[in-house]
C-alpha atoms as a PDB file:
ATOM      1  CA  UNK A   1       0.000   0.000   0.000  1.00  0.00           C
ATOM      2  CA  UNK A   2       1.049   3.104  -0.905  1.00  0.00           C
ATOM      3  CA  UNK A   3       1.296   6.315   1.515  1.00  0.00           C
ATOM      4  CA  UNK A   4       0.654   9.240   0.815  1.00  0.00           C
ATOM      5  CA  UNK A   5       0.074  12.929   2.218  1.00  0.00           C
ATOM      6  CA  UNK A   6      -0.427  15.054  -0.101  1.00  0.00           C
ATOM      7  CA  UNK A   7      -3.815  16.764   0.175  1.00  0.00           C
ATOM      8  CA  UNK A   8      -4.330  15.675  -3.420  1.00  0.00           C
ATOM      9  CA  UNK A   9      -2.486  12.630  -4.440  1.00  0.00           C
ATOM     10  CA  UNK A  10      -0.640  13.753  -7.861  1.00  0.00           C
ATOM     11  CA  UNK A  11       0.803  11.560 -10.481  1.00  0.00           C
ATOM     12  CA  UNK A  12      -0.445   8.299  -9.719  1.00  0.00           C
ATOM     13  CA  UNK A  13      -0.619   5.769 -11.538  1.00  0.00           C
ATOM     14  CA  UNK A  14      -3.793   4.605 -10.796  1.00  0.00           C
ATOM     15  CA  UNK A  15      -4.870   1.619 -13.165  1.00  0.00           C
ATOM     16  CA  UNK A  16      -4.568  -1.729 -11.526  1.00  0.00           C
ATOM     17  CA  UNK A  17      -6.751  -3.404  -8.592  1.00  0.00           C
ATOM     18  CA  UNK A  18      -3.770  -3.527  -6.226  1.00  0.00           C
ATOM     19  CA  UNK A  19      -3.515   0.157  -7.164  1.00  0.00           C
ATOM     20  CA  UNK A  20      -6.178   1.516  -5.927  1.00  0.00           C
ATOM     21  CA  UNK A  21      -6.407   2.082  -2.286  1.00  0.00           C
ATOM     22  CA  UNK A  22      -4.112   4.705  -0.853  1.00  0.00           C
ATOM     23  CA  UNK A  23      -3.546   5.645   2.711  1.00  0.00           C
ATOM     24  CA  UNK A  24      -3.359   8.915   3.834  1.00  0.00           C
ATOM     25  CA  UNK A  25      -2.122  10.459   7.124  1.00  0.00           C
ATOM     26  CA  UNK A  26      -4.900  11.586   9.539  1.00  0.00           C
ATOM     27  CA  UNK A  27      -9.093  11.605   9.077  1.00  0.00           C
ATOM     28  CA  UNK A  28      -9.502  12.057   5.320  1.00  0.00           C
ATOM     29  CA  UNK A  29     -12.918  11.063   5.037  1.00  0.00           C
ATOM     30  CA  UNK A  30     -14.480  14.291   4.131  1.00  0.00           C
ATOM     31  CA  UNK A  31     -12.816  13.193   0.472  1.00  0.00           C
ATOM     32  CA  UNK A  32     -15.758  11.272  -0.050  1.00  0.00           C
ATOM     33  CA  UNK A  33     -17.793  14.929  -0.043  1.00  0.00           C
ATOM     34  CA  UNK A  34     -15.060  16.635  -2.317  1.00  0.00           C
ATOM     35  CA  UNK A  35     -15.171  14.098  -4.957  1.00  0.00           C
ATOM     36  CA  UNK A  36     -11.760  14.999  -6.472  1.00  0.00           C
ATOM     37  CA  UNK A  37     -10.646  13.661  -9.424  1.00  0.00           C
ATOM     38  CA  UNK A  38      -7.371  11.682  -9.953  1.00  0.00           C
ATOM     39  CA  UNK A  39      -5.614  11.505 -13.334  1.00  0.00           C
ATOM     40  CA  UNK A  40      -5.852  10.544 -15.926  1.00  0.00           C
ATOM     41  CA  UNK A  41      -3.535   7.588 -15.629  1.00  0.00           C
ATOM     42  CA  UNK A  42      -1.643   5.806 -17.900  1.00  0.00           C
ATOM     43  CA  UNK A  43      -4.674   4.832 -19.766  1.00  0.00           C
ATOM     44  CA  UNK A  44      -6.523   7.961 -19.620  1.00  0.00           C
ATOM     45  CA  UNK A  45      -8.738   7.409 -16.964  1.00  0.00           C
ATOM     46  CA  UNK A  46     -10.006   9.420 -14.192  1.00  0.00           C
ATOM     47  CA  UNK A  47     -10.639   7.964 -10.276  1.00  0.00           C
ATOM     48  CA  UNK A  48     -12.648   9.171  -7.733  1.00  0.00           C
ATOM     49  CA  UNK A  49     -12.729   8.286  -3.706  1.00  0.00           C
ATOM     50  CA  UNK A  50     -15.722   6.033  -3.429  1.00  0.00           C
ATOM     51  CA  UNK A  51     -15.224   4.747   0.013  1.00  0.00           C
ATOM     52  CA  UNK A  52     -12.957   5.345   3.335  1.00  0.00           C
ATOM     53  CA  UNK A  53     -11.844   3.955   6.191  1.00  0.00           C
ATOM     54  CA  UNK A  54     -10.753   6.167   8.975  1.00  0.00           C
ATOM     55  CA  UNK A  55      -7.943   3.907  11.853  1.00  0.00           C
ATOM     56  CA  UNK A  56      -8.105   6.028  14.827  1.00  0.00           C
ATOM     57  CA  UNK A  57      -5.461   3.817  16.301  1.00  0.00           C
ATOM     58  CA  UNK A  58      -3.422   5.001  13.301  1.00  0.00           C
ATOM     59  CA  UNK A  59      -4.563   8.330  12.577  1.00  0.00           C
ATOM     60  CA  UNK A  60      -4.687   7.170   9.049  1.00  0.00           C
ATOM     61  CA  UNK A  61      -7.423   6.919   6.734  1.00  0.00           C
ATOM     62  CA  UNK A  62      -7.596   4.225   3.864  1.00  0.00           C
ATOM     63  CA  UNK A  63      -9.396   5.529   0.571  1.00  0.00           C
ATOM     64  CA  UNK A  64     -10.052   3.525  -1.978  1.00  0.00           C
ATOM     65  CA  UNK A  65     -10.866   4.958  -5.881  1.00  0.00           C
ATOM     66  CA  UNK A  66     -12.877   3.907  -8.666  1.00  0.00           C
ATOM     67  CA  UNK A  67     -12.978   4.728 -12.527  1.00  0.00           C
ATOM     68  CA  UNK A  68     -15.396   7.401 -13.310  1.00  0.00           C
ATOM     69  CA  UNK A  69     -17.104   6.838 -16.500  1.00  0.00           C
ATOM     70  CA  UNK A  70     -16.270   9.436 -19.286  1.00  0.00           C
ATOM     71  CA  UNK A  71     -20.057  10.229 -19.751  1.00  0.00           C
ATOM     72  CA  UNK A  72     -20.017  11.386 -15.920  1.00  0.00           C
ATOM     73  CA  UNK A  73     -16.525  13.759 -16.267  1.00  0.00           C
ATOM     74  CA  UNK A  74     -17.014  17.384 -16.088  1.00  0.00           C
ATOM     75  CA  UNK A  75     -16.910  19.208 -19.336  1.00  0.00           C
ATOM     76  CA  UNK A  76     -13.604  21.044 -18.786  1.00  0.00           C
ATOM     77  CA  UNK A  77     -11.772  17.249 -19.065  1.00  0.00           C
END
């Protein structure tokens, strides 16, 4: 798993299954109400956070991504 604390992950390579869960340093969940989108990747496609997983123990926050279809991208992409 990759780590990563950026406030926006850039220049991932986002793409395969094992790819696509990132954890970030402290509560992240409120990405889920941002939406932001990562990419495109190497293939040209954008991700968005879809769920997360705040570890209080941790004070680290997994957040997993998911393809957005290009029908459902914002105009300006």
């Amino acid at each position: 798993m990759i780590r990563n604390t950026d406030k926006v992950a850039h220049g991932l390579m986002l793409g395969r299954p094992d790819n696509r869960r990132y954890v970030y340093d402290g509560d992240r969940r409120t990405m889920l109400d941002d939406k932001p989108l990562m990419g495109p990747d190497a293939h040209g496609v954008y991700w968005e956070p879809v769920r997360a997983y705040y570890d209080l123990a941790l004070d680290s926050t997994l957040v997993v991504f998911a393809p957005v279809h290009p029908d459902n991208l914002p105009d300006n992409l």
